[in-house]
Protein backbone atom coordinates (compact mmCIF):
# COMPACT_ATOMS: atom_id res chain seq x y z
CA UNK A 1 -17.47 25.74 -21.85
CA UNK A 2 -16.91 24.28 -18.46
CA UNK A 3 -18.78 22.41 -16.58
CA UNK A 4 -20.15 23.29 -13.26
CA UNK A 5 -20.02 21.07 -10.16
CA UNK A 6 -22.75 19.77 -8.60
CA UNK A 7 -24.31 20.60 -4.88
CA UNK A 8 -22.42 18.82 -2.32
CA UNK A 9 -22.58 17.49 1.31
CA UNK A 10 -19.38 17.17 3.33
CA UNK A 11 -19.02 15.76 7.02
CA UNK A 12 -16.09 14.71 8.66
CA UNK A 13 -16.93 11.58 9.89
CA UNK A 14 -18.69 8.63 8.86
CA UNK A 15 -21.00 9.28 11.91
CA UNK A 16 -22.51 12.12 10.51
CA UNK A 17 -23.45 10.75 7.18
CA UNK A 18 -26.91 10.69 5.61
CA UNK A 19 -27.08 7.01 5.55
CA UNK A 20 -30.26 7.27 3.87
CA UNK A 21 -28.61 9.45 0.92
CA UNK A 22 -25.78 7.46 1.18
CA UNK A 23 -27.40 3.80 1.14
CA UNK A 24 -29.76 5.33 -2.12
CA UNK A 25 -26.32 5.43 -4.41
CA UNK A 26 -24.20 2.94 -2.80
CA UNK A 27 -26.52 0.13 -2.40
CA UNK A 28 -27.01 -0.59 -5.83
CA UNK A 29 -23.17 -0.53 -6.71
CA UNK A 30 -22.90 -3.85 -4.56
CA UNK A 31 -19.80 -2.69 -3.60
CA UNK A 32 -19.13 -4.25 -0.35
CA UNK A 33 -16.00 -1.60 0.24
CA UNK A 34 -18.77 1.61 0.56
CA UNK A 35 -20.53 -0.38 3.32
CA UNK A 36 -20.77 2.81 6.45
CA UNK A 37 -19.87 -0.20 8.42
CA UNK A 38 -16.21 -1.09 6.08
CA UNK A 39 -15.81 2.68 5.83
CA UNK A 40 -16.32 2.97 10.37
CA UNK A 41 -13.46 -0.31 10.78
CA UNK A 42 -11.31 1.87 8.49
CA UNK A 43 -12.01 5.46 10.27
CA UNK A 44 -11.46 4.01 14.01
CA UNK A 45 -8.00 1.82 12.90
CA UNK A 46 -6.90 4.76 11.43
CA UNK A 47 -7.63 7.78 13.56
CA UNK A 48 -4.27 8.43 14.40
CA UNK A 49 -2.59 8.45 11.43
CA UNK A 50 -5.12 9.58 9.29
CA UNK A 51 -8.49 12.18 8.40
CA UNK A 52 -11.62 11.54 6.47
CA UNK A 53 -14.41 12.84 4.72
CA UNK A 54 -17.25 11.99 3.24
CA UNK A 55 -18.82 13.70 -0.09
CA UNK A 56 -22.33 13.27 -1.03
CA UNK A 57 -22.96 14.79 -4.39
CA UNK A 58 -27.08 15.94 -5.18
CA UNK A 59 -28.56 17.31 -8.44
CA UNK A 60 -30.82 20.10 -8.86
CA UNK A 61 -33.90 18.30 -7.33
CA UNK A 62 -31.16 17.36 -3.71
CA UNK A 63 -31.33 14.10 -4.88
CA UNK A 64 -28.12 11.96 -3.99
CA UNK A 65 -26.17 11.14 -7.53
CA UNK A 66 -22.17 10.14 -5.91
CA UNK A 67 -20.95 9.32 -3.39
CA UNK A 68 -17.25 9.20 -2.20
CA UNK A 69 -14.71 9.51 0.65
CA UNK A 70 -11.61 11.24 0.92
CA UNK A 71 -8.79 11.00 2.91
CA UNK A 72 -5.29 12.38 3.89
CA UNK A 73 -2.12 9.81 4.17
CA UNK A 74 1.18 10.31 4.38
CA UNK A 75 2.30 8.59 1.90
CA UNK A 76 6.02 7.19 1.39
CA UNK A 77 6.81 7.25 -2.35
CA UNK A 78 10.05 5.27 -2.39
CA UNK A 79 8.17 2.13 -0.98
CA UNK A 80 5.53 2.33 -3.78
CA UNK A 81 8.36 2.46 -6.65
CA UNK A 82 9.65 -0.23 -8.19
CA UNK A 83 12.59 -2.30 -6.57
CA UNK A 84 15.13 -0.60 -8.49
CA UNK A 85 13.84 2.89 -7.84
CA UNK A 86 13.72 2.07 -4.02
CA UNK A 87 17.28 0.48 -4.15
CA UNK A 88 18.47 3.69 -5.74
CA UNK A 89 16.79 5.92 -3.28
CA UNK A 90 18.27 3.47 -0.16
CA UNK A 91 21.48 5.98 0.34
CA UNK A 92 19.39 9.31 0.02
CA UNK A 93 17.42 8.05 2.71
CA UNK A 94 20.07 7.60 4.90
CA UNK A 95 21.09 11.02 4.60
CA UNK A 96 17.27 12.56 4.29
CA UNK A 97 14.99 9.75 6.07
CA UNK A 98 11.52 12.21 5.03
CA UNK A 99 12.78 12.33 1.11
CA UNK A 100 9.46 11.42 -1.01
CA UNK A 101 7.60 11.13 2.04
CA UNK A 102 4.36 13.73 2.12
CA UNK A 103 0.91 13.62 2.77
CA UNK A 104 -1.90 12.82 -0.01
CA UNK A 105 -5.55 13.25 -0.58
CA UNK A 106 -6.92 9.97 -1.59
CA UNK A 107 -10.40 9.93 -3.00
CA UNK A 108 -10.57 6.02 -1.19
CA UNK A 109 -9.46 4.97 1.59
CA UNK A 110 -5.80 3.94 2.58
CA UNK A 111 -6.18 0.40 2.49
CA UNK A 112 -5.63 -1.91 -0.87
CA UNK A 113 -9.16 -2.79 -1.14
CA UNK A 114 -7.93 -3.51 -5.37
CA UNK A 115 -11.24 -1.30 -6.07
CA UNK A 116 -12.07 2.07 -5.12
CA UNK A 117 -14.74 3.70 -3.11
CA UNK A 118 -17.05 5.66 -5.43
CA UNK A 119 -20.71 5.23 -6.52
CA UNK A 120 -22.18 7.51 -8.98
CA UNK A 121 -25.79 6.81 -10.61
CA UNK A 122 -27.31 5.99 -13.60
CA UNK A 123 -28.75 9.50 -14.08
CA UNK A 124 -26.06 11.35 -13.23
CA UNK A 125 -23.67 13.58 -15.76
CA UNK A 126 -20.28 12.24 -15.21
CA UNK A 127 -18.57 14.86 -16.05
CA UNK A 128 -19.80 17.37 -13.86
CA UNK A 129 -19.29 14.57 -11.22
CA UNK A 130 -15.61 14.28 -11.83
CA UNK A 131 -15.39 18.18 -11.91
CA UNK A 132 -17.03 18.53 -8.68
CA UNK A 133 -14.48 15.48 -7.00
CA UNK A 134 -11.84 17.76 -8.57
CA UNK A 135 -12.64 20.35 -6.74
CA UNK A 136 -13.86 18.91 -3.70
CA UNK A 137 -10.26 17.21 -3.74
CA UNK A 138 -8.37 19.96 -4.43
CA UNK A 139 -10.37 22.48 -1.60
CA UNK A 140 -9.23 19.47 0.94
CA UNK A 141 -5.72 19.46 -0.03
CA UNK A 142 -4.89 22.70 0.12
CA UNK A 143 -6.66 22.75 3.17
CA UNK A 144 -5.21 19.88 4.64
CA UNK A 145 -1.62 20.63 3.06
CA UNK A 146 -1.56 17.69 0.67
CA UNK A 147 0.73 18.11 -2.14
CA UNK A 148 -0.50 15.22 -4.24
CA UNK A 149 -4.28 14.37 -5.04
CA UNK A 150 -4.84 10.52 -6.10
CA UNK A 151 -7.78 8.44 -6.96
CA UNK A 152 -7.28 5.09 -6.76
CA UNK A 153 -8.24 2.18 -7.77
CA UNK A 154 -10.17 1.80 -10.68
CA UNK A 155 -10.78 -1.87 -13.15
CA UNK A 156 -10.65 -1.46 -16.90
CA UNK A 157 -14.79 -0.97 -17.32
CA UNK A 158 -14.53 1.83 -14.59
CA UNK A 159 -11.34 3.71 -15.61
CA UNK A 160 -12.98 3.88 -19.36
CA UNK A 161 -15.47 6.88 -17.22
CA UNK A 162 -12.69 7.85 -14.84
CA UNK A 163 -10.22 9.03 -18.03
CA UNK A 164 -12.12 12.12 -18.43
CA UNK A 165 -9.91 13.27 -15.45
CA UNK A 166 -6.98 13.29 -17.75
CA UNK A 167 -8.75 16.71 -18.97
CA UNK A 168 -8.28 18.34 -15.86
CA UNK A 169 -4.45 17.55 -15.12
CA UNK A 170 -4.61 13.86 -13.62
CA UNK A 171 -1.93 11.77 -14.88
CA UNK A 172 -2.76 8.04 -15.05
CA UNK A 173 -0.63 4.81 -14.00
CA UNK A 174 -1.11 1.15 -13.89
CA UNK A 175 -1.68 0.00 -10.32
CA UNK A 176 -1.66 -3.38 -9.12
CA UNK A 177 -3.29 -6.73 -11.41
CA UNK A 178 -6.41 -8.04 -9.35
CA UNK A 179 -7.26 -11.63 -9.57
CA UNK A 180 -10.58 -12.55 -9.26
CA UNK A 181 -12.25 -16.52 -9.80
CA UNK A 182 -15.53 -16.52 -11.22
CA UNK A 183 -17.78 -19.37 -11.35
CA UNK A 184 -20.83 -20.03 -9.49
CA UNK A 185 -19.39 -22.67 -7.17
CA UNK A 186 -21.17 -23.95 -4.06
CA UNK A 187 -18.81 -25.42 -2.02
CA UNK A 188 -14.76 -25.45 -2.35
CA UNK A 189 -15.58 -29.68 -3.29
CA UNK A 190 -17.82 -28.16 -6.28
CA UNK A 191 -14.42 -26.09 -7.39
CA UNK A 192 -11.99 -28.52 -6.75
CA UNK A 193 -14.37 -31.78 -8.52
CA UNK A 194 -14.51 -28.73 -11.79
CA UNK A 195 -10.45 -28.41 -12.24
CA UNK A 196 -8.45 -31.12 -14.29
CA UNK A 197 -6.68 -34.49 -12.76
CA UNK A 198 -3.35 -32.81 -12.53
CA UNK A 199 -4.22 -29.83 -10.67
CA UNK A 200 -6.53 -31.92 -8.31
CA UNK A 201 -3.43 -33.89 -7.07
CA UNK A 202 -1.78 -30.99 -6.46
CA UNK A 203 -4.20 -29.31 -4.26
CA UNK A 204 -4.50 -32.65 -2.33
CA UNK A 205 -1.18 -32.22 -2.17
CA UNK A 206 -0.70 -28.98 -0.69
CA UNK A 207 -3.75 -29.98 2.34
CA UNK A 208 -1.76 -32.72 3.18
CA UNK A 209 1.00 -30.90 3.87
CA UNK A 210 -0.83 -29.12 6.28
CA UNK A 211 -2.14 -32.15 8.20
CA UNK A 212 0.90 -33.90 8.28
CA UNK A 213 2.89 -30.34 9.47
CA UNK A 214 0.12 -30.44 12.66
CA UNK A 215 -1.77 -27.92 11.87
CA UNK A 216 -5.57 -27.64 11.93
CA UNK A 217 -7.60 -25.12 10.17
CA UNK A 218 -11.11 -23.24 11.65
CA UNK A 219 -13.41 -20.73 10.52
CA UNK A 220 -15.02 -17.96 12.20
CA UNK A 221 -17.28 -14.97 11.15
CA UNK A 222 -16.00 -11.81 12.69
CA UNK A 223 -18.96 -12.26 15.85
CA UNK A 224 -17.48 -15.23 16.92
CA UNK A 225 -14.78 -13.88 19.15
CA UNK A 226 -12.62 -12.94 16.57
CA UNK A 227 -12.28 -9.45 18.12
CA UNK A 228 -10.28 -11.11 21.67
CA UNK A 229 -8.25 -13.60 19.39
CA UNK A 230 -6.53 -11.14 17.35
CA UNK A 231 -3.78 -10.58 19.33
CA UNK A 232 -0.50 -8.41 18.58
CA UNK A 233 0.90 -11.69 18.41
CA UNK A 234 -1.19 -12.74 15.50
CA UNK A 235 -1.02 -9.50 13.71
CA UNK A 236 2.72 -10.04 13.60
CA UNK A 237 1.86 -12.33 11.04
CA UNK A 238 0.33 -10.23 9.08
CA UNK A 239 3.62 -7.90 9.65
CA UNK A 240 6.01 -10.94 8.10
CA UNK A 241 4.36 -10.94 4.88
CA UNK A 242 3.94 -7.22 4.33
CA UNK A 243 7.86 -7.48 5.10
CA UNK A 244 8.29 -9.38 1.88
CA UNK A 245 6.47 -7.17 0.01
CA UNK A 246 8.11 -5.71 -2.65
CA UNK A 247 5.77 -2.46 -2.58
CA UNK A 248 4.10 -1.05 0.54
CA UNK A 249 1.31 1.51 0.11
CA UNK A 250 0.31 1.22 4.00
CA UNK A 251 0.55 -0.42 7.08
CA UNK A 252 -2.90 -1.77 8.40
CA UNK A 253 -2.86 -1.48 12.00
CA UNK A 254 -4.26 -4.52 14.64
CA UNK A 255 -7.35 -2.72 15.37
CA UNK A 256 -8.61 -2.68 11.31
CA UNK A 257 -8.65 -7.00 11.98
CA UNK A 258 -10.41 -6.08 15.18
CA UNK A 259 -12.42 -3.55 14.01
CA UNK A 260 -13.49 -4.60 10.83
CA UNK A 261 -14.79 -8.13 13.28
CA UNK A 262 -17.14 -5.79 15.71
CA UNK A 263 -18.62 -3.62 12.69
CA UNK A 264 -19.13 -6.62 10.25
CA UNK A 265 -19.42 -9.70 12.45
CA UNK A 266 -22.07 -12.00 10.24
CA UNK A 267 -19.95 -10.58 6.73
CA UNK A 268 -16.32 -10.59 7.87
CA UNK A 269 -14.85 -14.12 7.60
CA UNK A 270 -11.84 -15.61 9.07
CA UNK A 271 -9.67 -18.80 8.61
CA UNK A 272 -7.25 -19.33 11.73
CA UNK A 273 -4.46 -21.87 11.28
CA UNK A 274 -3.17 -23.32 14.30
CA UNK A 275 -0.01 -25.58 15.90
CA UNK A 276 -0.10 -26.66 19.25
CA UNK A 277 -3.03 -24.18 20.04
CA UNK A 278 -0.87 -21.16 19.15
CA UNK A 279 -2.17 -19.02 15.77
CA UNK A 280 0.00 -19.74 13.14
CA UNK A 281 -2.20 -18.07 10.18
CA UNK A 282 -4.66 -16.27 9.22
CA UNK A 283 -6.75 -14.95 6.40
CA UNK A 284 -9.33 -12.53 6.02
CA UNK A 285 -12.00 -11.82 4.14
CA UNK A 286 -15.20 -9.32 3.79
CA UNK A 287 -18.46 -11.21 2.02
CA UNK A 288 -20.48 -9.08 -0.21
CA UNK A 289 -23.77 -9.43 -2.35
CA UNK A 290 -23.10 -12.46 -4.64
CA UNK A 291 -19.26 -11.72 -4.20
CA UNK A 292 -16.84 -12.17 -1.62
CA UNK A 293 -13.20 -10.44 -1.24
CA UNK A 294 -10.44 -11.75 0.27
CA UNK A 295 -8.57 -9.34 2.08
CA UNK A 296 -5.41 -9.81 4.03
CA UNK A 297 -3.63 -12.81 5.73
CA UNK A 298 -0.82 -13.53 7.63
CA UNK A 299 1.86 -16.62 8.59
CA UNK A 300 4.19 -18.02 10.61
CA UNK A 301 7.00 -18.44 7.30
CA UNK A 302 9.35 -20.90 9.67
CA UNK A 303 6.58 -23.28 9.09
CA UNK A 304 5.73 -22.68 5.16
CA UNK A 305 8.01 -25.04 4.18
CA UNK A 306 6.98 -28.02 5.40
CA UNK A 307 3.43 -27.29 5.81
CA UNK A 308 3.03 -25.21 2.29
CA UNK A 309 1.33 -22.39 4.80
CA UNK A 310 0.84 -19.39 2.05
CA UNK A 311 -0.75 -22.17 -0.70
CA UNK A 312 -3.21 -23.54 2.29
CA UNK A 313 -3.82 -20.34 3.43
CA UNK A 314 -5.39 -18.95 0.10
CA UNK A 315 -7.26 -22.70 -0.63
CA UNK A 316 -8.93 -22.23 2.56
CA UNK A 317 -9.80 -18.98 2.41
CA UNK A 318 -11.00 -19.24 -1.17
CA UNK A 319 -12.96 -21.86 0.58
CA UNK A 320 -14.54 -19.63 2.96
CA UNK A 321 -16.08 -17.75 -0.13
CA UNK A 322 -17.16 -20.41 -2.13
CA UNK A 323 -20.65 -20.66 -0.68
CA UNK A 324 -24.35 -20.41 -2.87
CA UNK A 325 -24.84 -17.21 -4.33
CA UNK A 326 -21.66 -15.71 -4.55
CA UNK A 327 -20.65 -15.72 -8.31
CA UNK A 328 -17.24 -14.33 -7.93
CA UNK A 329 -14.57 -14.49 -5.16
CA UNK A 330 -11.40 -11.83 -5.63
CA UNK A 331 -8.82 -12.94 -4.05
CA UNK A 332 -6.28 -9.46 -4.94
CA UNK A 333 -3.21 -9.22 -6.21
CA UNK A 334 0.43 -10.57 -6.20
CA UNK A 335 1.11 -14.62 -6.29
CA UNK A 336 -0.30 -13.81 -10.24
CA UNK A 337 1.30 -17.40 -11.67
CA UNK A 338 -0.24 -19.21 -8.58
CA UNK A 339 -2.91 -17.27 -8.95
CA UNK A 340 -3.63 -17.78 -12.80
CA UNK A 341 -2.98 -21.33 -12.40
CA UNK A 342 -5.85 -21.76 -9.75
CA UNK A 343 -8.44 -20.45 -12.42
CA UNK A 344 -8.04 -16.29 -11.74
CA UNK A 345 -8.66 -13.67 -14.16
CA UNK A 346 -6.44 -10.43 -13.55
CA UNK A 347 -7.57 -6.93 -14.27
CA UNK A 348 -5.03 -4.58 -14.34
CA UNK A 349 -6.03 -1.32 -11.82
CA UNK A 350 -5.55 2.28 -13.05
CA UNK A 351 -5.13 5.16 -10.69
CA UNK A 352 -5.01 9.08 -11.47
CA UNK A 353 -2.51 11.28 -9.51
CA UNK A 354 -2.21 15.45 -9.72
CA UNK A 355 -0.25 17.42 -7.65
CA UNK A 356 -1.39 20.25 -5.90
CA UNK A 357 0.39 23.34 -7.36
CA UNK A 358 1.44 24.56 -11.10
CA UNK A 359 4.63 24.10 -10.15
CA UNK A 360 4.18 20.84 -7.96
CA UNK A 361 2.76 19.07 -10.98
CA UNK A 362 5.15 20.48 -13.52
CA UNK A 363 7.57 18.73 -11.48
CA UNK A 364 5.66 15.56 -10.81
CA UNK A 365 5.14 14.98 -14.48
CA UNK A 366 9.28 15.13 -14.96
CA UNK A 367 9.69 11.94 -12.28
CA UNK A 368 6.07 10.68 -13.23
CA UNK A 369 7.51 7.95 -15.36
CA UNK A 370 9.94 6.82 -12.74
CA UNK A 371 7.51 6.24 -9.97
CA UNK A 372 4.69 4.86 -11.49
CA UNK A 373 4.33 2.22 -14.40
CA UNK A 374 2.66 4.20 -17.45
CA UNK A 375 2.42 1.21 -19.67
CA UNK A 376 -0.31 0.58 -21.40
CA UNK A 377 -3.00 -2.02 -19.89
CA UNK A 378 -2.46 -5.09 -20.35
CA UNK A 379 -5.01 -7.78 -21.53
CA UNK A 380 -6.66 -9.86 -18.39
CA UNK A 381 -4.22 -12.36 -17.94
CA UNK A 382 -5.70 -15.75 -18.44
CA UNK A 383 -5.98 -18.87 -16.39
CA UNK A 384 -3.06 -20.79 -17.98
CA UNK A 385 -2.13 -24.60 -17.72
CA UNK A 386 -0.44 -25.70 -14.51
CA UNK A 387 3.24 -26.09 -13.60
CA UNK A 388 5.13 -26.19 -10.16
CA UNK A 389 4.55 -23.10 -7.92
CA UNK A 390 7.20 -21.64 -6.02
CA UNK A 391 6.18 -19.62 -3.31
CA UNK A 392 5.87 -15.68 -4.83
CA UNK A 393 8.44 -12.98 -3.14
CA UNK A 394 5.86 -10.68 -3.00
CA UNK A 395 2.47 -11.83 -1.14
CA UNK A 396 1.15 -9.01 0.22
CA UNK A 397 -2.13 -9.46 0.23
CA UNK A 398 -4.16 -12.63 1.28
CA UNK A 399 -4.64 -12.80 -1.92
């Protein structure tokens, strides 16, 4: 027999949410990417390219069980495929730039967070919870004209819950491996005293590098006039590493740094690299309850040789998280041998896509394969003994 959804609440902007209802199911998640504040940087960067909801799901009684946000991207497929897919695709663009390009309702947001943006309670019955997200989903899409529902991005202990959508048409995928270092360091001396003799030299290394190169290194919480340094010209970095990605899921525009800095100014953190007074780097990162998440970051790559930018950029802002009471710092994903080397633990994401249509998905599940990696998970890569890093192609994120 099927299960019936759930009563629902659904506003169009994060203005006109029940914070109270809201705060009741997301507080307790700790997830620092559900924050009204996160979720109002994200709506105001992306007004123009983007539209969002916000679901609020209530039991018999009206009493808040989920809660969720939706939006609708336009999403370009190619980018998201592997290298080979998007080298074969190269000459089809050429002679149809929109191929693979279309709009999609996320339940998240469209920035890689590596986690997703969904609370549900303790009392709640998940199924009926992922039958009513179904259907809220689906409603929007068709509304909206999405042809492709997707809901992204889920670690192994939450996509155990999250396969039930497999009975309603969602086809799953692998998504990116998210490194996170646990340990309940107090300072970045505290980690760096706890690794082994070889390592240690080759951090000391790497922040020599930097000194020698010129370049100085300060931290700021998002109040501290982060908002008036964050310049085109410094979000330009940002742009040269997202131009070395390998795959690109979005763009995040200047105002998200800006934004995110005037919403969350005592819990964003930032880590400016200078030379000669001009910003060089960056890295940014959001600072939860007893965790902290490195975000994005950004350099200047005609000075990464000499002053081993990218590995300084990641020690210090690892550094900016390893403070009392935060027990684990993710730091995201690519980099994953520099990354496992350092002390990380990857989990590998999962995400759940459905097209919108009978005939839409019949066709989806033909390519399916192609576009997404459908291998099994993976075990959590280990940290693994140290050799000689070589800068990663693909650094996306600041982590």
């Amino acid at each position: 027999m099927p299960f019936s959804t759930y009563r629902y609440d659904l506003v169009q902007s994060v203005e006109g949410v029940d914070t109270e209802s809201w705060n009741a199911v997301c507080g307790p998640e700790r997830n620092a990417y559900l924050d009204l504040r996160f979720l109002r940087a994200v709506e105001n960067s992306f007004a123009k390219e983007a539209s969002f909801w916000y679901l609020i799901i209530r039991n018999e009684l009206g009493q808040p069980i989920a809660c969720t946000c939706f939006t609708k991207y336009l999403v370009d497929s190619v980018l998201m495929a592997p290298q080979v897919i998007q080298n074969a695709m190269a000459g089809v663009r050429k002679l149809w730039p929109s191929f693979l390009k279309y709009p999609i309702m996320l339940c998240g947001i469209p920035v890689s967070t590596c986690h997703h943006q969904l609370a549900i309670a303790d009392n709640a019955d998940m199924s009926r919870v992922l039958v009513t997200l179904n259907t809220v989903a689906e409603k929007l899409a068709r509304e909206s004209g999405c042809h492709l529902i997707s809901f992204k991005e889920f670690p192994p202990e939450a996509a155990v819950h999250m396969d039930a959508l497999k009975e309603q048409g969602f086809l799953w995928a692998r998504s990116v491996v998210a490194y996170s270092l646990k340990g309940d360091y107090s300072s970045f001396d505290e980690y760096y005293d706890s690794r082994s003799k070889p390592r240690r030299a080759k951090i000391r290394k790497t922040l020599k590098k930097l000194e020698a190169a010129g370049v100085t290194c300060e931290e700021r919480s998002g109040g501290e006039g982060v908002e008036d340094l964050f310049t085109d010209d410094v979000h330009r970095l940002y742009m040269n590493v997202l131009n070395r990605a390998q795959v690109k899921f979005e763009t995040i525009p200047a105002d998200f740094f800006r934004e995110l800095a005037r919403q969350l100014p005592e819990e964003t953190t930032f880590t400016l690299f200078r030379k000669e007074g001009r910003i060089v780097g960056f890295c940014c990162g959001l600072r939860g309850e007893e965790q902290h998440n490195m975000l994005f970051c950004g350099l200047d790559y005609s000075l990464n040789a000499d002053a081993e930018l990218y590995f300084n950029i990641l020690y210090r802002g690892l550094g900016h998280g390893l403070v009392p009471g935060v027990k684990v710092v993710h730091i995201g994903a690519a980099a994953d041998e520099f990354k496992q080397h350092i002390g990380c633990v990857g989990e590998s994401m999962s995400i759940y896509v459905r097209a919108v249509g009978a005939v839409r998905h019949f066709l989806l599940k033909q390519v399916f394969g192609f576009l997404f990696d459908t291998k099994p998970l993976p075990v959590a890569a280990p940290a693994v003994p140290m050799v000689e890093e070589k800068e990663p192609i693909e650094v996306r994120r600041a982590a």
